[in-house]
PDB file of N, CA and C in Angstrom:
ATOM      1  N   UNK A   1      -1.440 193.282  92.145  1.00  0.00           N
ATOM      2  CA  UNK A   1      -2.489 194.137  91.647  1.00  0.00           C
ATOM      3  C   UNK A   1      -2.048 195.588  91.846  1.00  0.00           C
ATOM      4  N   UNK A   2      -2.417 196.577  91.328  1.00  0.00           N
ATOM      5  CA  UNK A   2      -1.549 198.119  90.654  1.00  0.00           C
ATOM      6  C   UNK A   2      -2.594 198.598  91.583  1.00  0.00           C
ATOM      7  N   UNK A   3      -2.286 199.598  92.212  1.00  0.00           N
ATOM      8  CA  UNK A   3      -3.447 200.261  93.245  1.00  0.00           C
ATOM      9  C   UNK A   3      -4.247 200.753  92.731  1.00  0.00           C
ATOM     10  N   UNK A   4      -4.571 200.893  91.274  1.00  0.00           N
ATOM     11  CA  UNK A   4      -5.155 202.120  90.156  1.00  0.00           C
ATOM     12  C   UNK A   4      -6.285 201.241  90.100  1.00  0.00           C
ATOM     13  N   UNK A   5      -6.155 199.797  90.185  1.00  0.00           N
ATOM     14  CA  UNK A   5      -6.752 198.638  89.934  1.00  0.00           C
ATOM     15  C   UNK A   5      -8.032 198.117  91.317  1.00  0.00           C
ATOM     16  N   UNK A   6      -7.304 198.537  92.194  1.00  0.00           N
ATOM     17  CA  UNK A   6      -7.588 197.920  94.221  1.00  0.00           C
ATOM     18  C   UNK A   6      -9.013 199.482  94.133  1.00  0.00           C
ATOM     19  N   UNK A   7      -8.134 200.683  93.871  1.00  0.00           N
ATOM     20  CA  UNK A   7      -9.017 201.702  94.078  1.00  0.00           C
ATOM     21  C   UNK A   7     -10.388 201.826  92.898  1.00  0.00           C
ATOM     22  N   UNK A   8     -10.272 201.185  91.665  1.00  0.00           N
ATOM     23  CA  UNK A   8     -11.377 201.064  91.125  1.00  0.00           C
ATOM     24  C   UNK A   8     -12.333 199.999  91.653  1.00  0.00           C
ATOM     25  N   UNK A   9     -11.997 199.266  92.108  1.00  0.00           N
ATOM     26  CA  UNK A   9     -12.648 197.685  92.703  1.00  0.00           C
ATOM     27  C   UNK A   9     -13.455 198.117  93.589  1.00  0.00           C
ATOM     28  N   UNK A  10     -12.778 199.064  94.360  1.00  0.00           N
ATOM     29  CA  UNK A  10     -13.233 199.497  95.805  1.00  0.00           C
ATOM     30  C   UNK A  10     -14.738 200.161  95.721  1.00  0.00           C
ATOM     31  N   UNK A  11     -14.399 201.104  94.466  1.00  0.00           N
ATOM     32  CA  UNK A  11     -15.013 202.042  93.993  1.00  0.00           C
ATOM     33  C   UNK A  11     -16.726 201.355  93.487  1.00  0.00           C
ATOM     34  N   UNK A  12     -16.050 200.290  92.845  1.00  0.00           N
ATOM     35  CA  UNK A  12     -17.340 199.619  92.036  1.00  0.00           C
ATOM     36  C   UNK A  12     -18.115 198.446  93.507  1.00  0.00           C
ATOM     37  N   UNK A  13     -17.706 198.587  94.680  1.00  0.00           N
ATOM     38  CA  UNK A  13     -17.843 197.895  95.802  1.00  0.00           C
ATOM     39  C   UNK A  13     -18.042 196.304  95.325  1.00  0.00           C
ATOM     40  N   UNK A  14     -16.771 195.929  94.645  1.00  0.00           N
ATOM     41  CA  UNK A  14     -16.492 194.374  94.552  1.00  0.00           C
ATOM     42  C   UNK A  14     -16.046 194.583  96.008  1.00  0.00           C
ATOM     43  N   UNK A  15     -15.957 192.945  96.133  1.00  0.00           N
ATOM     44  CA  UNK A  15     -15.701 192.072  97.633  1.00  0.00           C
ATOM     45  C   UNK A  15     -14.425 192.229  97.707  1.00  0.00           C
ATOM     46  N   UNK A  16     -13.755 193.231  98.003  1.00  0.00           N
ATOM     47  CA  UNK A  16     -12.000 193.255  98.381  1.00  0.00           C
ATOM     48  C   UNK A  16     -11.799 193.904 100.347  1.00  0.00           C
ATOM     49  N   UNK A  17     -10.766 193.255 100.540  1.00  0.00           N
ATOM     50  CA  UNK A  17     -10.393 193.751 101.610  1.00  0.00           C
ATOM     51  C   UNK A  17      -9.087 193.409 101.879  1.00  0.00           C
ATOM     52  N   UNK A  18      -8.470 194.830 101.884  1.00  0.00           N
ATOM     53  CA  UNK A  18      -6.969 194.833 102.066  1.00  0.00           C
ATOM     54  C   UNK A  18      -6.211 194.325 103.384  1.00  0.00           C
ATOM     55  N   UNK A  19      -5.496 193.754 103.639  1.00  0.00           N
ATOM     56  CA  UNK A  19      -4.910 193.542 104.675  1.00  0.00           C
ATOM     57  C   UNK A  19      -3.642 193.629 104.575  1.00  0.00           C
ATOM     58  N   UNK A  20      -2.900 194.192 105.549  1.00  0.00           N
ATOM     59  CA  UNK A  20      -1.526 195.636 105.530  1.00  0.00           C
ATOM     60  C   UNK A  20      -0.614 194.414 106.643  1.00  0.00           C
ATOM     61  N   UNK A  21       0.032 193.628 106.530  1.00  0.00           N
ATOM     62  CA  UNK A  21       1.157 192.913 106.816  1.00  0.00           C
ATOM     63  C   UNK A  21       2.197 193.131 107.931  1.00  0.00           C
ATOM     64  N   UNK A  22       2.220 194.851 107.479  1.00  0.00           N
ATOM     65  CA  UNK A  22       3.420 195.742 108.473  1.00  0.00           C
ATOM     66  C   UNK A  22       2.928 195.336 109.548  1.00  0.00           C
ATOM     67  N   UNK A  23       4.250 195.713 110.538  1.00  0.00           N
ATOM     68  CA  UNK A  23       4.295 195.825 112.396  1.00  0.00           C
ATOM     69  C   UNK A  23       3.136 196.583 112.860  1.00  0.00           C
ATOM     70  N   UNK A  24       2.331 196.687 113.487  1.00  0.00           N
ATOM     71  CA  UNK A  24       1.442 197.414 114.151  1.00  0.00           C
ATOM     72  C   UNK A  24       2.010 198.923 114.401  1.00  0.00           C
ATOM     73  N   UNK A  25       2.924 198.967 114.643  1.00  0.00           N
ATOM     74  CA  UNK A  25       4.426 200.745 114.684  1.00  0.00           C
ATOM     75  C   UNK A  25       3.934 201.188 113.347  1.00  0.00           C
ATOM     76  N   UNK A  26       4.274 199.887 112.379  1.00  0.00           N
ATOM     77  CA  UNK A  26       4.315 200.461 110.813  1.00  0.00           C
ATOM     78  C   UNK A  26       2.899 200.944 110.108  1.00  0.00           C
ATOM     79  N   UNK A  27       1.859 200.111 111.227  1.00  0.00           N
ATOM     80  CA  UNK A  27       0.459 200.648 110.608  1.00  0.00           C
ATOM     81  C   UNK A  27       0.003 201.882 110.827  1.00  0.00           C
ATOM     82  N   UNK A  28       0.429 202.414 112.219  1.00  0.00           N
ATOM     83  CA  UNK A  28      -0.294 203.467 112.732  1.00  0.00           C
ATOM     84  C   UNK A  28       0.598 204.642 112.272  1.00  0.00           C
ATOM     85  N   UNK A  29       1.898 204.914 111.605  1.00  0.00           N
ATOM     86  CA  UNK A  29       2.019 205.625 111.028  1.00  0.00           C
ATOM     87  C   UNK A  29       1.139 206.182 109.680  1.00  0.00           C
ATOM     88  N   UNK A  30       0.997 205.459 108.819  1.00  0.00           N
ATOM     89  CA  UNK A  30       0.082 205.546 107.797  1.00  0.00           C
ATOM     90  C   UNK A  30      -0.251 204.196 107.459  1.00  0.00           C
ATOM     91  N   UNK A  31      -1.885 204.246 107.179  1.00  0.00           N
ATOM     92  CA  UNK A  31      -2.237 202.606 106.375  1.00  0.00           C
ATOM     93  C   UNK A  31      -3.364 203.037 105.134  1.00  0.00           C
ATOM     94  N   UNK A  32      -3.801 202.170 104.764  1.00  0.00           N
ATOM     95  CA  UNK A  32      -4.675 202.468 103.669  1.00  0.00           C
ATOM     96  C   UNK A  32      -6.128 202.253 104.319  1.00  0.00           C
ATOM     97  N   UNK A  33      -6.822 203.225 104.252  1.00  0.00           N
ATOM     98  CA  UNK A  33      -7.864 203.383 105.136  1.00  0.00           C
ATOM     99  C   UNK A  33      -8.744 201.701 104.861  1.00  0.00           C
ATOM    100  N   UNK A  34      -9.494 201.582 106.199  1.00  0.00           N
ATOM    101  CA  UNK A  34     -10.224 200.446 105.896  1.00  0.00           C
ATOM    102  C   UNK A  34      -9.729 199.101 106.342  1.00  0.00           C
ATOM    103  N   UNK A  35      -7.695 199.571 105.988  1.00  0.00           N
ATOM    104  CA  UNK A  35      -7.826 198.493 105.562  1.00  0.00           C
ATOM    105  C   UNK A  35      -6.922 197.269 107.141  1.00  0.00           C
ATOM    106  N   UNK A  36      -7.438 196.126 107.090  1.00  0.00           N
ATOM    107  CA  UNK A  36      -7.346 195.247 108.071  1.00  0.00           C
ATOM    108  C   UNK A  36      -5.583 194.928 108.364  1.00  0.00           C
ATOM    109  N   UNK A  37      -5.268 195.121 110.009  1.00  0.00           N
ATOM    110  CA  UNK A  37      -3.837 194.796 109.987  1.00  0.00           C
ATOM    111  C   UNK A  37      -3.521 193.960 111.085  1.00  0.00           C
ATOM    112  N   UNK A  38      -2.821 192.632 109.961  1.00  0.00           N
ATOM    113  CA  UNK A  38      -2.685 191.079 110.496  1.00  0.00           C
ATOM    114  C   UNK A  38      -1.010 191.165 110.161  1.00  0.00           C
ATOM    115  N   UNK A  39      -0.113 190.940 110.815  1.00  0.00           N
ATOM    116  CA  UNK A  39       1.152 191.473 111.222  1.00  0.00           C
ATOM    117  C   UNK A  39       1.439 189.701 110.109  1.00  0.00           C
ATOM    118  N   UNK A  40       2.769 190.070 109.161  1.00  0.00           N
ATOM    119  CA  UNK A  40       3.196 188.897 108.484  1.00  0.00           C
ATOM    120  C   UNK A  40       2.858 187.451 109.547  1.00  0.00           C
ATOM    121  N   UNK A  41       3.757 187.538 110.476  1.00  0.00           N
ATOM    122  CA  UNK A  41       3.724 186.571 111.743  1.00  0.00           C
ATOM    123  C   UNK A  41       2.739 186.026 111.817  1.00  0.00           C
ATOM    124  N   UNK A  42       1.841 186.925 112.225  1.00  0.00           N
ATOM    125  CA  UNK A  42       0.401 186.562 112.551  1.00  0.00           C
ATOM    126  C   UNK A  42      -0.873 185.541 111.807  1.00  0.00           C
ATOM    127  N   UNK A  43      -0.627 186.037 110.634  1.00  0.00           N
ATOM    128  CA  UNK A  43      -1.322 185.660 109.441  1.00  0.00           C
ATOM    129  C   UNK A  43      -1.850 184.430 109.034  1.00  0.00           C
ATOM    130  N   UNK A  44      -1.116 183.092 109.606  1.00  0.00           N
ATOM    131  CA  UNK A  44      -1.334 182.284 109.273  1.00  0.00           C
ATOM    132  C   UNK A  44      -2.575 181.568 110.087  1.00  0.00           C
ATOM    133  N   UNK A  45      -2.271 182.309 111.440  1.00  0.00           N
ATOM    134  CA  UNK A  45      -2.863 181.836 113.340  1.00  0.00           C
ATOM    135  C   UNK A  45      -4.501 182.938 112.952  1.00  0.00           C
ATOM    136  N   UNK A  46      -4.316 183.593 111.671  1.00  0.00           N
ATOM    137  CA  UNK A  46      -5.558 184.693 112.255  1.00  0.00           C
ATOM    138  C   UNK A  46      -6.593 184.229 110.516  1.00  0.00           C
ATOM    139  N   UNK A  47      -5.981 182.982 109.824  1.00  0.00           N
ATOM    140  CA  UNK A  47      -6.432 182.464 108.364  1.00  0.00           C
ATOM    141  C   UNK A  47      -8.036 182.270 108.754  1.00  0.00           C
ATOM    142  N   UNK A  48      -8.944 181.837 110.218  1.00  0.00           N
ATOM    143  CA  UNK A  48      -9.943 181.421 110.443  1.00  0.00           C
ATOM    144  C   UNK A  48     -10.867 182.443 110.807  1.00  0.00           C
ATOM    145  N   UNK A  49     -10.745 183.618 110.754  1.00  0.00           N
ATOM    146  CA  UNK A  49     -11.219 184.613 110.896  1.00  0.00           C
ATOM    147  C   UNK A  49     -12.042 185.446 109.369  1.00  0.00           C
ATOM    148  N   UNK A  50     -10.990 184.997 108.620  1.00  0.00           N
ATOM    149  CA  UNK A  50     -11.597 185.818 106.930  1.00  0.00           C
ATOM    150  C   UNK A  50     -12.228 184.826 106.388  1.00  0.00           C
ATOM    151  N   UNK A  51     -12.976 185.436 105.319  1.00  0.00           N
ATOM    152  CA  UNK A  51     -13.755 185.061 104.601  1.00  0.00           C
ATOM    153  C   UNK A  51     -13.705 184.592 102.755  1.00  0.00           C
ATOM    154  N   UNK A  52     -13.692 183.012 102.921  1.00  0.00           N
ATOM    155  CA  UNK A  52     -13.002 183.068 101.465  1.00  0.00           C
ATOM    156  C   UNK A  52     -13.686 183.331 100.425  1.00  0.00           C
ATOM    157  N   UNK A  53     -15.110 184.108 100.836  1.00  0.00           N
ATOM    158  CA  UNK A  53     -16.083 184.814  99.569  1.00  0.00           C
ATOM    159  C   UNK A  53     -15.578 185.832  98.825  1.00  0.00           C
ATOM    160  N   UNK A  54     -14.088 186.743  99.741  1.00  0.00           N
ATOM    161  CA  UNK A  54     -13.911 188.250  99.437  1.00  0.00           C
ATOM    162  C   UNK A  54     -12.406 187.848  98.535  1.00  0.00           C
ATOM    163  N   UNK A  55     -11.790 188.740  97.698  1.00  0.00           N
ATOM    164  CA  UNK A  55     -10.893 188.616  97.397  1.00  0.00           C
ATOM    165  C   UNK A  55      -9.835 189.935  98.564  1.00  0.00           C
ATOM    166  N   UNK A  56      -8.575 189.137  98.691  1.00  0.00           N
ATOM    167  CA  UNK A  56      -7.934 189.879  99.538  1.00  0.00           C
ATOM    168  C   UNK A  56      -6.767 190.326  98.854  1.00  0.00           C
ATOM    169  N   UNK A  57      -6.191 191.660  98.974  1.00  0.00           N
ATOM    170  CA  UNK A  57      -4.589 192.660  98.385  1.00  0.00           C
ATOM    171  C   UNK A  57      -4.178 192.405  99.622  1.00  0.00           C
ATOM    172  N   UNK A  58      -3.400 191.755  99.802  1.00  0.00           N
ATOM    173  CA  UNK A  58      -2.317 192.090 101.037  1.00  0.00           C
ATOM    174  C   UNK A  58      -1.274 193.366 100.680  1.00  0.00           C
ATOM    175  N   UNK A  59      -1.083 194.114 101.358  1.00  0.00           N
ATOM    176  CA  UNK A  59      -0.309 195.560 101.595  1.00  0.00           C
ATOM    177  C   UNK A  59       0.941 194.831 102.607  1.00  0.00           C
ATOM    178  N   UNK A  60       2.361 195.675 101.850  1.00  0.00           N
ATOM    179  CA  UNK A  60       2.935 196.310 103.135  1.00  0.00           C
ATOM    180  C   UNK A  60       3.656 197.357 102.485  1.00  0.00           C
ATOM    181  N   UNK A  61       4.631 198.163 102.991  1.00  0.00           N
ATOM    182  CA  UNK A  61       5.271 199.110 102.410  1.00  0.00           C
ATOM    183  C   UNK A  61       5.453 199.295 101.122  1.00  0.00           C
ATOM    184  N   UNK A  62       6.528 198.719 100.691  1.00  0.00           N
ATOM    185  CA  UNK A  62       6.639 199.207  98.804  1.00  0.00           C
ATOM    186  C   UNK A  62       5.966 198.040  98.395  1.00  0.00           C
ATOM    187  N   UNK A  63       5.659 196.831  98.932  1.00  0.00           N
ATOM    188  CA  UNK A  63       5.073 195.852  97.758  1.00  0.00           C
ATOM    189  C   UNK A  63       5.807 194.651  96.913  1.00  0.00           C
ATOM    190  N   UNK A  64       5.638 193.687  97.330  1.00  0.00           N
ATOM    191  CA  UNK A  64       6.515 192.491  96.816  1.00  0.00           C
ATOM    192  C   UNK A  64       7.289 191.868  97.702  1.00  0.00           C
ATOM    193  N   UNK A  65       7.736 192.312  98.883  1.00  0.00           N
ATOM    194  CA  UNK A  65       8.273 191.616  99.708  1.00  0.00           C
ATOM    195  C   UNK A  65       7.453 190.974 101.076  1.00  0.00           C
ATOM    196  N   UNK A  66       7.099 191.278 101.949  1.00  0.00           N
ATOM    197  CA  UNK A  66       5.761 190.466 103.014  1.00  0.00           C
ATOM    198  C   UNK A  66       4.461 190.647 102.103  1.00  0.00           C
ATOM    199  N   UNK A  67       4.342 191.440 101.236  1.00  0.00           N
ATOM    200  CA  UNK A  67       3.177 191.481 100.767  1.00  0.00           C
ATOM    201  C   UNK A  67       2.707 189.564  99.829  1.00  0.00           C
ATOM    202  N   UNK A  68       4.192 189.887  99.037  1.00  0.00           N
ATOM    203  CA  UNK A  68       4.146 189.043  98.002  1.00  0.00           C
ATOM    204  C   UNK A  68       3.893 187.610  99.060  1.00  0.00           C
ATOM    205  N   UNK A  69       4.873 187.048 100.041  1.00  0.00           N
ATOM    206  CA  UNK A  69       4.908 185.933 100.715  1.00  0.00           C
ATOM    207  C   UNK A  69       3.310 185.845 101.288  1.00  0.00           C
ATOM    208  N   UNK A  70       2.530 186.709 102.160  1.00  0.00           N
ATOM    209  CA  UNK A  70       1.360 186.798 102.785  1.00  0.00           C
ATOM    210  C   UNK A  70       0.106 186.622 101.806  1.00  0.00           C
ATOM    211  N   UNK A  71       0.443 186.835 100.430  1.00  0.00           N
ATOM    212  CA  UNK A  71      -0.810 186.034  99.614  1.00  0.00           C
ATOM    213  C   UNK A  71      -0.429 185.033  99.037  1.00  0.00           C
ATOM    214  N   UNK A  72       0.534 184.387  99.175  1.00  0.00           N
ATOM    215  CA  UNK A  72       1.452 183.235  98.619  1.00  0.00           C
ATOM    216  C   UNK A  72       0.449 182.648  99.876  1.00  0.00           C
ATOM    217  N   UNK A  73       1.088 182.709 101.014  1.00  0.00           N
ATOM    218  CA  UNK A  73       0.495 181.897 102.371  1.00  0.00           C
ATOM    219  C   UNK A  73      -1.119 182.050 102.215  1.00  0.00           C
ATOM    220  N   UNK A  74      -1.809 182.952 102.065  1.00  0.00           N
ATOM    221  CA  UNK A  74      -2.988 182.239 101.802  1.00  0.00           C
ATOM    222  C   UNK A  74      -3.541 181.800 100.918  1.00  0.00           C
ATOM    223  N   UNK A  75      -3.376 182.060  99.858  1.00  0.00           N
ATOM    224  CA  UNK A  75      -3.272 181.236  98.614  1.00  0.00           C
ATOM    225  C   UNK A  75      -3.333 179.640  98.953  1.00  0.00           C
ATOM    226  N   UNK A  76      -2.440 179.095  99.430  1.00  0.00           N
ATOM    227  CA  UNK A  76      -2.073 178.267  99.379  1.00  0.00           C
ATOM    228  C   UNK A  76      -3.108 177.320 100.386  1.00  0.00           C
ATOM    229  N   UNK A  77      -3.500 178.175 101.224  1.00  0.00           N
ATOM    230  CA  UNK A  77      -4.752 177.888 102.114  1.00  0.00           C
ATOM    231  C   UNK A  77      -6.247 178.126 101.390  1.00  0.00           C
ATOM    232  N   UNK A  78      -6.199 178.372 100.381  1.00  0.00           N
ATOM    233  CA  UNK A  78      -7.031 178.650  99.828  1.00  0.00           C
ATOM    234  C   UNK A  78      -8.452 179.618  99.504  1.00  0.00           C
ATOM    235  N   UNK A  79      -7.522 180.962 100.062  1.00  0.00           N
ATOM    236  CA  UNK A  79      -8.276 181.954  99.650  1.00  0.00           C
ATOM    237  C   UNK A  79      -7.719 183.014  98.395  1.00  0.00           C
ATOM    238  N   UNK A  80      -8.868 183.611  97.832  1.00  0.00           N
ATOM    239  CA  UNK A  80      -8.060 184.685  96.767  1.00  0.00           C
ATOM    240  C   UNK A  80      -7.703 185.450  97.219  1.00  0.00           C
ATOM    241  N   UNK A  81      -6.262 185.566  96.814  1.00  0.00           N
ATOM    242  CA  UNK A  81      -5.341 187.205  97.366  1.00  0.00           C
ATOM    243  C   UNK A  81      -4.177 187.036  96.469  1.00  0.00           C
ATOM    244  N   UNK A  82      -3.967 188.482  96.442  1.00  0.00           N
ATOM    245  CA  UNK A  82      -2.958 189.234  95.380  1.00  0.00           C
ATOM    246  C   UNK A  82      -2.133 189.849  96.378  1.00  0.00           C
ATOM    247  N   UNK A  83      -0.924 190.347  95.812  1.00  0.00           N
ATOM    248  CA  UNK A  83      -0.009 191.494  96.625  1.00  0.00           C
ATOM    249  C   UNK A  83      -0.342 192.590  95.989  1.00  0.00           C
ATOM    250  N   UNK A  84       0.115 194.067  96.763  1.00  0.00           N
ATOM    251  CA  UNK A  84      -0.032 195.089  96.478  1.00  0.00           C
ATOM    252  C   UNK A  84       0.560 195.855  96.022  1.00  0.00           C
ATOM    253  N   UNK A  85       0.634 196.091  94.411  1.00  0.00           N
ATOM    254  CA  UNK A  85       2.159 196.791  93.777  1.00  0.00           C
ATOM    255  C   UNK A  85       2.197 198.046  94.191  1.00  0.00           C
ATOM    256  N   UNK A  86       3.362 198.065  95.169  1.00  0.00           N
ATOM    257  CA  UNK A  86       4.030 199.487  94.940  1.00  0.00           C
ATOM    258  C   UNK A  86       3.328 200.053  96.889  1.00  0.00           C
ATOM    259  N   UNK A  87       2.459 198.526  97.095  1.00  0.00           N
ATOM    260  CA  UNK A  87       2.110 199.093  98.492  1.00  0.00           C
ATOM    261  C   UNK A  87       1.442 200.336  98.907  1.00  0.00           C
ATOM    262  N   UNK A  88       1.652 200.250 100.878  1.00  0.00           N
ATOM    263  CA  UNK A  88       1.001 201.648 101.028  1.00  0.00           C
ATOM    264  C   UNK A  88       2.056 202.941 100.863  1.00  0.00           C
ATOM    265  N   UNK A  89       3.387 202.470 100.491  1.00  0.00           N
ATOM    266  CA  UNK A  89       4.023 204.130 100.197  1.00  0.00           C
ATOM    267  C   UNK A  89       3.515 204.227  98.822  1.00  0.00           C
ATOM    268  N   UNK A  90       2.792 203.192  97.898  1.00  0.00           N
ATOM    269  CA  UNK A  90       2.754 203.659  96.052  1.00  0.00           C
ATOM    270  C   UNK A  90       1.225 204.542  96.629  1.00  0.00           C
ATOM    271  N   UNK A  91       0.451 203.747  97.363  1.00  0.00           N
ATOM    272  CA  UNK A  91      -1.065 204.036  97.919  1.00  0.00           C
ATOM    273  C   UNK A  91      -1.215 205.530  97.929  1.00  0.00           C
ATOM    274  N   UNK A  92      -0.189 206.222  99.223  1.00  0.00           N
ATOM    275  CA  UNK A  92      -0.259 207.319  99.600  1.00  0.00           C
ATOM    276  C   UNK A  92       0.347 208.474  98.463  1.00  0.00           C
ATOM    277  N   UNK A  93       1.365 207.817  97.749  1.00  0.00           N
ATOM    278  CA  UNK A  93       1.432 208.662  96.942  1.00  0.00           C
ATOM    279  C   UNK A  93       0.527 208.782  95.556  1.00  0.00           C
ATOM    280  N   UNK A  94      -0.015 208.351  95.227  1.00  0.00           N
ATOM    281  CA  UNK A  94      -1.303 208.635  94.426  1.00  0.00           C
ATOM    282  C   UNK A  94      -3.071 209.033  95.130  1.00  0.00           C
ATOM    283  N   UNK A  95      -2.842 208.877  96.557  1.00  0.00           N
ATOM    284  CA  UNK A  95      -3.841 209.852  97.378  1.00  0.00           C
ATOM    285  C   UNK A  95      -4.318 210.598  97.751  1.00  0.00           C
ATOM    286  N   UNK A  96      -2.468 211.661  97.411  1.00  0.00           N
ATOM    287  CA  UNK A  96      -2.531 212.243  98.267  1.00  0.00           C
ATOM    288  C   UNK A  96      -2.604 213.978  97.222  1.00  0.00           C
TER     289      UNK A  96
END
């Protein structure tokens, strides 16, 4: 999903909630506000916690790589989630 896309959703307050993949190091440098951070690793051990009413963007840096695998993995568990094109470096640079 194109962030142009995540930030209108947000906007129209559909049920989304991002969750940012990166190292906990990698979050607190910059993240996308809001948004929830479940470390790749983690993700699978922390599946009983969310809610499969919301649709979820998994984030990590540029987008397609932990992002892409981390909605693959829940997917497959059966919640809705997308990856985040272009991530939180595409994020910040259209934020900012």
């Amino acid at each position: 999903m194109k962030v142009e896309e995540v930030i209108h959703a947000l906007h129209a307050n559909k049920k989304i909630q991002i969750i940012d993949v990166r190292s906990k190091e990698e979050y607190q440098q910059f993240h996308i506000p809001n948004a929830l951070n479940i470390v790749l690793t983690e993700l699978k051990d922390s599946i009983s916690h969310l809610d499969k009413d919301v649709q979820f963007v998994i984030a990590c840096g540029k987008g397609g790589g932990r992002s892409a695998e981390g909605a693959r993995l829940i997917r497959e568990l059966g919640f809705n989630a997308v990856w985040l094109c272009g991530g939180t470096n595409k994020w910040q640079e259209i934020n900012n």
